[in-house]
C-alpha atoms as a PDB file:
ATOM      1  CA  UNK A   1     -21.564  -2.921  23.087  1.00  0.00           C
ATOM      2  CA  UNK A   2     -18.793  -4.160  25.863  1.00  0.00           C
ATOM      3  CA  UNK A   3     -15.977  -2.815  23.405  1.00  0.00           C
ATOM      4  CA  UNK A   4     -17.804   0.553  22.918  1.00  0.00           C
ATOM      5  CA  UNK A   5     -17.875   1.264  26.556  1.00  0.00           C
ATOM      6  CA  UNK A   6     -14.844  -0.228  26.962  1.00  0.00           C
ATOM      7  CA  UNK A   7     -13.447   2.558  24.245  1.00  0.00           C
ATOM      8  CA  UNK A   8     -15.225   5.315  26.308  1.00  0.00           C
ATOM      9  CA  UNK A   9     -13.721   4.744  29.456  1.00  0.00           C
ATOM     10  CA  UNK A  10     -10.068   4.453  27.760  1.00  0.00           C
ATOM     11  CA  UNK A  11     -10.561   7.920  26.011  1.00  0.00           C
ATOM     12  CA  UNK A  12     -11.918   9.494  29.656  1.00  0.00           C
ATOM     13  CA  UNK A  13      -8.698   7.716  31.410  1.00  0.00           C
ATOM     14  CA  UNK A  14      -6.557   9.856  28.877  1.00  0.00           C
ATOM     15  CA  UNK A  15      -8.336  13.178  28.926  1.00  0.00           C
ATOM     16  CA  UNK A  16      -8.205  13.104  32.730  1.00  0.00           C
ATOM     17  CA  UNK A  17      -5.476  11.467  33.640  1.00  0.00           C
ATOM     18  CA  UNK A  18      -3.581  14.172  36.001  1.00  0.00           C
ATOM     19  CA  UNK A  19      -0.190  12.828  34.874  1.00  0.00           C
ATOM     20  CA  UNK A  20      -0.251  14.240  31.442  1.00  0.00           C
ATOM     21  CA  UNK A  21      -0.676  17.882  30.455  1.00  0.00           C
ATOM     22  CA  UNK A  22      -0.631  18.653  26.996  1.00  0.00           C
ATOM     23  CA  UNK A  23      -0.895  21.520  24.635  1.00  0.00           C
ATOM     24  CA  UNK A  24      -2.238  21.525  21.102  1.00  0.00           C
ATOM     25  CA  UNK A  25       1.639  22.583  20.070  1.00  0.00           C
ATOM     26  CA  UNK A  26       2.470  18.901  20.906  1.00  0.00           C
ATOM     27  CA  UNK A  27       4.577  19.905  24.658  1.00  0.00           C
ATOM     28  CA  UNK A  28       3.695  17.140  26.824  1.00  0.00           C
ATOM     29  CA  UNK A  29       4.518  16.814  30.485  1.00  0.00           C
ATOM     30  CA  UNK A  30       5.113  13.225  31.448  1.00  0.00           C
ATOM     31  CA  UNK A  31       5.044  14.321  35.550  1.00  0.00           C
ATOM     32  CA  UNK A  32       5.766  17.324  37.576  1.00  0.00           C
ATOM     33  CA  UNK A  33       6.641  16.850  41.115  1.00  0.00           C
ATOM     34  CA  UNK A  34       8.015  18.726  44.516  1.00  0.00           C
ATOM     35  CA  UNK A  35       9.855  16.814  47.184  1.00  0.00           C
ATOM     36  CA  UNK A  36      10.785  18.336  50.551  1.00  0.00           C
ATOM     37  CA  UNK A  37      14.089  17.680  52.369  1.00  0.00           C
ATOM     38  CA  UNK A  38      13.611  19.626  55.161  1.00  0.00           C
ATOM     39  CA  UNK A  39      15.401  22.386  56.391  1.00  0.00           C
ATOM     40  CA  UNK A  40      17.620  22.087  53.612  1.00  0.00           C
ATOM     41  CA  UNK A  41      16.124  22.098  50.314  1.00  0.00           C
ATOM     42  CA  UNK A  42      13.309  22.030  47.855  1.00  0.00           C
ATOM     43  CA  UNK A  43      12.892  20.206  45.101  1.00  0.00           C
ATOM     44  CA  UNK A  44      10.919  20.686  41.860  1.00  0.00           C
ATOM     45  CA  UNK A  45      11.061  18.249  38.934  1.00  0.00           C
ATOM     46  CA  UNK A  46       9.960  18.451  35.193  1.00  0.00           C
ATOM     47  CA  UNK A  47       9.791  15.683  32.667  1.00  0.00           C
ATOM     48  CA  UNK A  48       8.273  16.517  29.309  1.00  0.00           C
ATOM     49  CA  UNK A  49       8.653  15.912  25.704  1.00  0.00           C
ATOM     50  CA  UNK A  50       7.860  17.973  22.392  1.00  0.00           C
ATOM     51  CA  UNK A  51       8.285  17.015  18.497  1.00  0.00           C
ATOM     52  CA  UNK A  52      10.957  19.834  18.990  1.00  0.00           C
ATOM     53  CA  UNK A  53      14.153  20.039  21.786  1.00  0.00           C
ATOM     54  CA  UNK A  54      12.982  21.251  24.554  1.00  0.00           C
ATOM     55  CA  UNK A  55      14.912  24.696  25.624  1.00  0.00           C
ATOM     56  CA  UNK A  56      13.676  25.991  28.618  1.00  0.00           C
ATOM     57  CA  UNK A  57      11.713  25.224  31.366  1.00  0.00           C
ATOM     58  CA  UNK A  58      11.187  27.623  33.872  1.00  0.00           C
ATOM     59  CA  UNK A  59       9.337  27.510  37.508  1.00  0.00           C
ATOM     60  CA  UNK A  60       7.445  29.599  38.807  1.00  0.00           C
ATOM     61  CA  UNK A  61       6.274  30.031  42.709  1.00  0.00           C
ATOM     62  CA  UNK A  62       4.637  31.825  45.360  1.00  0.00           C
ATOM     63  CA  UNK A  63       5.340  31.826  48.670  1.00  0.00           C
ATOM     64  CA  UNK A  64       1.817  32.040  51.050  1.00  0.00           C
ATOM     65  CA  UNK A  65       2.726  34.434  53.914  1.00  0.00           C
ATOM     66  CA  UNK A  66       1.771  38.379  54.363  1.00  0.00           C
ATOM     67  CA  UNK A  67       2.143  39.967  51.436  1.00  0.00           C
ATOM     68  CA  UNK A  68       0.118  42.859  50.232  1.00  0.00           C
ATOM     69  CA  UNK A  69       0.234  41.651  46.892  1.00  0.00           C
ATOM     70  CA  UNK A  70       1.534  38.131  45.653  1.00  0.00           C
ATOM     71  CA  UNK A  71       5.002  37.797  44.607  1.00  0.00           C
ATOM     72  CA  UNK A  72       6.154  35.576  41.971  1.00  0.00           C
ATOM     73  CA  UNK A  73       9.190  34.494  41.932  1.00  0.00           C
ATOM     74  CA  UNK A  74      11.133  32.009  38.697  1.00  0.00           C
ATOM     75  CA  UNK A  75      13.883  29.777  38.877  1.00  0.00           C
ATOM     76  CA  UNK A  76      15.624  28.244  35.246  1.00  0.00           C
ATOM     77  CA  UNK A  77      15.816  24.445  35.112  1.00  0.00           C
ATOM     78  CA  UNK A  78      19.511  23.593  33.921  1.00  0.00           C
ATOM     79  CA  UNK A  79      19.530  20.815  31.318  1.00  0.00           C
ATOM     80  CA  UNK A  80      20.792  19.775  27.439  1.00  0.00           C
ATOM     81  CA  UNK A  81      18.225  20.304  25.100  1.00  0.00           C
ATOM     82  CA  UNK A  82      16.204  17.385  24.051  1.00  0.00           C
ATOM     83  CA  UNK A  83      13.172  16.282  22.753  1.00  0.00           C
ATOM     84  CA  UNK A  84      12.569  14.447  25.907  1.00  0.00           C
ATOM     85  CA  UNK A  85      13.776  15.707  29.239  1.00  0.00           C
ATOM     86  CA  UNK A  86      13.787  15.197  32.901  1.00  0.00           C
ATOM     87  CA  UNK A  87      14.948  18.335  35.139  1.00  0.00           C
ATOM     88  CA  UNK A  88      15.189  19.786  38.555  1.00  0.00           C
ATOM     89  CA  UNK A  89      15.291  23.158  40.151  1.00  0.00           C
ATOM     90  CA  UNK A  90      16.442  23.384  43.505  1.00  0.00           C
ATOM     91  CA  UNK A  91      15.473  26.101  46.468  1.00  0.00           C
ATOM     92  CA  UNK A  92      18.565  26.178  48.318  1.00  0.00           C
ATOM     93  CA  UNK A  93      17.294  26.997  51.796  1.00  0.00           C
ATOM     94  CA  UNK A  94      20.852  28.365  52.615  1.00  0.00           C
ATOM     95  CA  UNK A  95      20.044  31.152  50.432  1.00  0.00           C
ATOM     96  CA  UNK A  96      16.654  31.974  51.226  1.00  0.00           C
ATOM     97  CA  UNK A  97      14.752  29.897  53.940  1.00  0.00           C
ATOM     98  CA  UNK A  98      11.487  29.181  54.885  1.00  0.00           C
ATOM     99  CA  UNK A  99       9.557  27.521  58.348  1.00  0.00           C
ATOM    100  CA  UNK A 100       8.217  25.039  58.855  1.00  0.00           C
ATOM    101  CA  UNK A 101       4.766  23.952  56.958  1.00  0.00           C
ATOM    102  CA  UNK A 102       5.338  27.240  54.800  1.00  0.00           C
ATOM    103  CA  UNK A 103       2.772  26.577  51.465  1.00  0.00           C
ATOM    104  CA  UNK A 104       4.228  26.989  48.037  1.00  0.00           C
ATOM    105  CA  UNK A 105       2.201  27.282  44.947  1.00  0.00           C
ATOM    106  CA  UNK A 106       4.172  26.454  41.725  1.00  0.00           C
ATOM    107  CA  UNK A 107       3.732  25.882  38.395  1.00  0.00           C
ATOM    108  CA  UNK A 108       6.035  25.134  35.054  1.00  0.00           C
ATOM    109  CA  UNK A 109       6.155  27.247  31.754  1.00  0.00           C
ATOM    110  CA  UNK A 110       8.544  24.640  29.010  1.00  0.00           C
ATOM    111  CA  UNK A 111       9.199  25.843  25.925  1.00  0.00           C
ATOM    112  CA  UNK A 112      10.680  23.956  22.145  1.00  0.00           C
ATOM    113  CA  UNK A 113      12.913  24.789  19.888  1.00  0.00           C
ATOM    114  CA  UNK A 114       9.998  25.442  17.503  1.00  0.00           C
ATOM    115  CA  UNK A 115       8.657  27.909  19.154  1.00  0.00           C
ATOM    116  CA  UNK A 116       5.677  26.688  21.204  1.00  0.00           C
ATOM    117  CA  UNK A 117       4.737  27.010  25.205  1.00  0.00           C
ATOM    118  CA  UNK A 118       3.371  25.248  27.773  1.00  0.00           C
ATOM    119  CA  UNK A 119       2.179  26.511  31.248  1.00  0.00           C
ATOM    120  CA  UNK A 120       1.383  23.563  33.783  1.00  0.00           C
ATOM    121  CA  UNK A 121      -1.640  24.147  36.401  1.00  0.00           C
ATOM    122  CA  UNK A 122      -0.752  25.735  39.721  1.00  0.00           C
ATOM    123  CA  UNK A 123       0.168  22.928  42.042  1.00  0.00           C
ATOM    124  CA  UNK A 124       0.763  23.328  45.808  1.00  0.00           C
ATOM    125  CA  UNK A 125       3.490  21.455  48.365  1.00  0.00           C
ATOM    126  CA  UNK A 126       4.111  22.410  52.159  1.00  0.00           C
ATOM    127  CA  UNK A 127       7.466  22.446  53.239  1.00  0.00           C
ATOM    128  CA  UNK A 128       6.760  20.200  56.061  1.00  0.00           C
ATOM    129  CA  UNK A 129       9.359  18.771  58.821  1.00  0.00           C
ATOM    130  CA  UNK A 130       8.604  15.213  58.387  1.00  0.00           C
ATOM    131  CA  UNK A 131      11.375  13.767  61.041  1.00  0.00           C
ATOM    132  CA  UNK A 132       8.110  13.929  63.213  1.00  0.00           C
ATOM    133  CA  UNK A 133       4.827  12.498  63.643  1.00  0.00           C
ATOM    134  CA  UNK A 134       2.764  15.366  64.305  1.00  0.00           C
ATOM    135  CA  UNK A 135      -0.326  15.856  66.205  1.00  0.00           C
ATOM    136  CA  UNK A 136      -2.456  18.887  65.539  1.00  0.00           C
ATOM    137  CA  UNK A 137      -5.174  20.773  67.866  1.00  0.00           C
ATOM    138  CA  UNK A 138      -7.018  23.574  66.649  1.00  0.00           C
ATOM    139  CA  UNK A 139      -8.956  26.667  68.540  1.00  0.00           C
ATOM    140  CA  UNK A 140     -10.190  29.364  66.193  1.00  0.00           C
ATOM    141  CA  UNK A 141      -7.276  31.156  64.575  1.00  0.00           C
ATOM    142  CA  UNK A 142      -4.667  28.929  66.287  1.00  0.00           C
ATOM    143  CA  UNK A 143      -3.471  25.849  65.167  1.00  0.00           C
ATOM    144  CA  UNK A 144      -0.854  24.010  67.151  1.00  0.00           C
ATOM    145  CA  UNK A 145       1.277  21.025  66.174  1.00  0.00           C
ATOM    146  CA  UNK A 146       3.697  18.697  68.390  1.00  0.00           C
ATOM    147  CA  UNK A 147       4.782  15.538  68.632  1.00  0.00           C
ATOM    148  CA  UNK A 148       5.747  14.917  72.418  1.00  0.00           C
ATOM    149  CA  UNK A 149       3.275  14.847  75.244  1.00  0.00           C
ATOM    150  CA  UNK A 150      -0.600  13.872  75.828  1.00  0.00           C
ATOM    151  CA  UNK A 151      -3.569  15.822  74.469  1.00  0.00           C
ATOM    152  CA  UNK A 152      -3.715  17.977  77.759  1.00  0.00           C
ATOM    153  CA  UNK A 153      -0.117  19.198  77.123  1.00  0.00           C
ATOM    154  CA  UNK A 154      -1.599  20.425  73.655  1.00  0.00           C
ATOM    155  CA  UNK A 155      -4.662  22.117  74.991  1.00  0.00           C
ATOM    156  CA  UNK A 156      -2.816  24.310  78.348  1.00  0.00           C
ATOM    157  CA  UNK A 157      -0.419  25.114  75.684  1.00  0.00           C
ATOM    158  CA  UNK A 158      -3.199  26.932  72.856  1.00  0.00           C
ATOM    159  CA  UNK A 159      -5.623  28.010  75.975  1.00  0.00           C
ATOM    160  CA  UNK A 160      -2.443  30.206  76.953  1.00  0.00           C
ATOM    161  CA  UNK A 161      -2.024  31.492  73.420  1.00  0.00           C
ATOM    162  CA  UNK A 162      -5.888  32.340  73.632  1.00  0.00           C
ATOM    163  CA  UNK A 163      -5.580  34.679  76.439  1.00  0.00           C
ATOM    164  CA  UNK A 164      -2.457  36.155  75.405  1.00  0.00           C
ATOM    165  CA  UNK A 165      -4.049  37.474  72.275  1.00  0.00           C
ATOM    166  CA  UNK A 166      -7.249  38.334  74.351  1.00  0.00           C
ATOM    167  CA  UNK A 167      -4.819  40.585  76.313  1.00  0.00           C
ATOM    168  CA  UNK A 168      -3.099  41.443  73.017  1.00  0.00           C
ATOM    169  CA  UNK A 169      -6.118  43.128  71.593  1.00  0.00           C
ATOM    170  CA  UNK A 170      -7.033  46.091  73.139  1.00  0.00           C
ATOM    171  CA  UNK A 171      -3.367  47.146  73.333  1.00  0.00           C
ATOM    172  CA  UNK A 172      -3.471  46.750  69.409  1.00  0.00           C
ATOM    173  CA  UNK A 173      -6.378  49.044  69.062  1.00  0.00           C
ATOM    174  CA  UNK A 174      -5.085  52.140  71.199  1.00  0.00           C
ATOM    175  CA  UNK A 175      -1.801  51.671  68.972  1.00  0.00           C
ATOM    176  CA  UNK A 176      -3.894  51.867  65.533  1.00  0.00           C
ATOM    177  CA  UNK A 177      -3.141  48.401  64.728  1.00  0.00           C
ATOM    178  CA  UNK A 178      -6.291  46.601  62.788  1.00  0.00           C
ATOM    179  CA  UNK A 179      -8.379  43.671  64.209  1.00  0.00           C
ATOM    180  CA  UNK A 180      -7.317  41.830  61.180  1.00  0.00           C
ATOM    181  CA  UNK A 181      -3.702  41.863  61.827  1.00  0.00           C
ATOM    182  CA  UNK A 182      -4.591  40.219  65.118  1.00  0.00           C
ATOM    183  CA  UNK A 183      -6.838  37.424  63.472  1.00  0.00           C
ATOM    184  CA  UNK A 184      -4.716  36.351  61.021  1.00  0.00           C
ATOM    185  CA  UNK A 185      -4.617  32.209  61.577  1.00  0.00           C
ATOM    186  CA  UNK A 186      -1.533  31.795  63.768  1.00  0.00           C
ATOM    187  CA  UNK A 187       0.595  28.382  63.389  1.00  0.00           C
ATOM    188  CA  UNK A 188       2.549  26.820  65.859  1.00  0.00           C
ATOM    189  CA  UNK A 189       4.979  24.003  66.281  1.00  0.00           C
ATOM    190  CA  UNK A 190       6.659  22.779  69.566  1.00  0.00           C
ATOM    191  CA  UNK A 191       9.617  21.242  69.350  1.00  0.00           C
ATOM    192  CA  UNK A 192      10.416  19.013  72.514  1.00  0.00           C
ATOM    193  CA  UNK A 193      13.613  20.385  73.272  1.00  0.00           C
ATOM    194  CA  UNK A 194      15.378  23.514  71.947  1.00  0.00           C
ATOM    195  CA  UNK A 195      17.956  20.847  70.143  1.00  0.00           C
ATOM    196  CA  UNK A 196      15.314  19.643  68.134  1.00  0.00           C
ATOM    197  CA  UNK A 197      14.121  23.134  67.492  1.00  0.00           C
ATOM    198  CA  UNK A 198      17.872  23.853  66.503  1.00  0.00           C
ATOM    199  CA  UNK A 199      17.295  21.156  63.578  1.00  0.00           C
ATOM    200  CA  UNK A 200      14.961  22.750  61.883  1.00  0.00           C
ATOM    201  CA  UNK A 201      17.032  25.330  61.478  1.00  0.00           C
ATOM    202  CA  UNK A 202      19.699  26.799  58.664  1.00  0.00           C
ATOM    203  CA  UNK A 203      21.684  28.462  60.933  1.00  0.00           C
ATOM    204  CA  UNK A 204      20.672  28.504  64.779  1.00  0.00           C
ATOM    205  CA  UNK A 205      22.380  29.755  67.331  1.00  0.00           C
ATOM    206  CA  UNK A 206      23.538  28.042  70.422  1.00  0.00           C
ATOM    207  CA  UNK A 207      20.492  30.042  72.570  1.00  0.00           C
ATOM    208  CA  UNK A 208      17.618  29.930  70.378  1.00  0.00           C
ATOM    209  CA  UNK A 209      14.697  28.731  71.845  1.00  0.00           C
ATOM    210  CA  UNK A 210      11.790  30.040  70.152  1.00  0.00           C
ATOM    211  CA  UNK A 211      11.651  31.977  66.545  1.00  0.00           C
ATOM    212  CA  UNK A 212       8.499  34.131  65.178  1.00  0.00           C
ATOM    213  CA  UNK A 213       8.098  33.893  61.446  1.00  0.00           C
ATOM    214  CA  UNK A 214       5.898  36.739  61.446  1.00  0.00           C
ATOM    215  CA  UNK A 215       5.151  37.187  57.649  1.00  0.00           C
ATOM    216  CA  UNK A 216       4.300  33.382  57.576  1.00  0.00           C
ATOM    217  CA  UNK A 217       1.989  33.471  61.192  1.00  0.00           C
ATOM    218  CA  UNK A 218       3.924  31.011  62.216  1.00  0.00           C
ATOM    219  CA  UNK A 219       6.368  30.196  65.542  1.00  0.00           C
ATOM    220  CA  UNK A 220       8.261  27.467  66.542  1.00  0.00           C
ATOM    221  CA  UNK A 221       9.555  26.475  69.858  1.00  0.00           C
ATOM    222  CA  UNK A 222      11.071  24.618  72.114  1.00  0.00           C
ATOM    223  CA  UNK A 223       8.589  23.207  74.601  1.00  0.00           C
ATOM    224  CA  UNK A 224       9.180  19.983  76.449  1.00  0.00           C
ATOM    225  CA  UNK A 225       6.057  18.576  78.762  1.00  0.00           C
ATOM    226  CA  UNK A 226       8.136  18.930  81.522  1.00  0.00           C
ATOM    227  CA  UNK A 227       8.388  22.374  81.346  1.00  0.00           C
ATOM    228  CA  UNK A 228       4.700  23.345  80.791  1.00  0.00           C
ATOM    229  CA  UNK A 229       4.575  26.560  83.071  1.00  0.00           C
ATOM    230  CA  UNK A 230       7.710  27.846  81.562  1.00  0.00           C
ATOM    231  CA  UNK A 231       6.755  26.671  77.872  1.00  0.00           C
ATOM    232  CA  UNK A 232       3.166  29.026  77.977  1.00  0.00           C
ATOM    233  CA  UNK A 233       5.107  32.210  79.317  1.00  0.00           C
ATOM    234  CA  UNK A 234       7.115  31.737  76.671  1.00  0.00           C
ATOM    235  CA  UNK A 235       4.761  31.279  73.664  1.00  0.00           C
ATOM    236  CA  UNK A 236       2.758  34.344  75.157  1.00  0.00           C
ATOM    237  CA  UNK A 237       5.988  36.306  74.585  1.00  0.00           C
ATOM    238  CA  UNK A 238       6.122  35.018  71.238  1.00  0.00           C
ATOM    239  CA  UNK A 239       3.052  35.876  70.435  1.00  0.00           C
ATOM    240  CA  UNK A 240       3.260  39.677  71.488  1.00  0.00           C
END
């Protein structure tokens, strides 16, 4: 009776076991990852194995931000074929960047020399600065993050961005705009100096301060505690 169970719990561990996804062509991926190295890079790895060399294996993602329709974008893994194989693509941030806690969906189609596919399961990774330990405070559509200064500094900071939309609105309506526009959830990260702000950056320049990502709803800026009165002027005219 022990064995039997025993048997039943091995076969479950294999059918769900998330680090194996296989197809009834015999494609097997062995793990699937993303790694962030923030600003510069993302990373997306493969490792699979077939009866057949493995030819191709090509990624495929979706960037979250304000699209009218999603956009899919591909990227071809560059390896020897084999019938096991481990390989990267990398998003060159150089090329096309994104900010700060930006979401990516991705997922894998590999194909063999025989002829058979495999699509991997949507997976998701946020392209997160982790040089920081961040703090987060939330207020309706807002979400702030930062990493220097008490919980007070936090909440004068998102009550300004409150009221700034509040005044926001009404101007938005006599100019057509929708009430949805405006409600979109809004994410922002304060940097404590405009240096560090600077580092999250591809290419800053020397007087950059504060940057809206507008198709992501998200800013970032520099906002040291010390400059409080200053910092909530200046994520109002962010904001609008």
């Amino acid at each position: 009776m022990i064995k039997r169970i025993s048997l039943v719990a091995l076969l479950l561990f294999l059918l769900l076991s998330p680090s194996l996804v296989q197809a009834d062509s015999g494609i097997a991926v062995l793990d699937s990852s993303a790694e962030v190295h923030f600003p510069i890079a993302l990373v997306f790895t493969i490792e699979a194995e077939s009866e057949a060399d493995i030819v191709g294996a090509r990624l495929h993602y979706q960037v979250d931000k304000m699209n009218y329709a999603p956009v899919t974008s591909e990227g071809w893994a560059d390896f020897a074929p084999a019938t096991r194989v481990e390989t990267s693509w990398v998003w060159d941030m150089r090329k096309s960047s994104l900010p700060p806690g930006a979401a990516v969906t991705y997922w894998w189609t590999i194909r063999d020399a025989a002829g058979n596919k495999l699509e991997t399961p949507p997976a998701e990774v946020h392209f997160d600065d982790g040089r920081y330990n961040w703090q987060s405070l939330s207020k309706r559509d807002l979400t702030l993050f930062w990493y220097e200064g008490d919980d007070s500094f936090a909440r004068e900071l998102i009550d300004a961005c409150e009221q700034g939309l509040a005044r926001l609105k009404p101007i938005s309506h006599c100019e057509a705009h929708s009430d949805e526009a405006i409600s979109k959830p809004i994410r922002i990260y304060i940097y404590a100096s405009a240096g560090d702000l600077q580092g999250a950056m591809i290419f800053p320049r020397e007087w950059t301060g504060g940057v809206a990502f507008t198709e992501f709803g998200t800013i970032a800026i520099g906002i040291s505690p010390n400059q409080l009165d200053w910092g909530k002027k200046a994520l109002v005219h962010e904001l609008t």
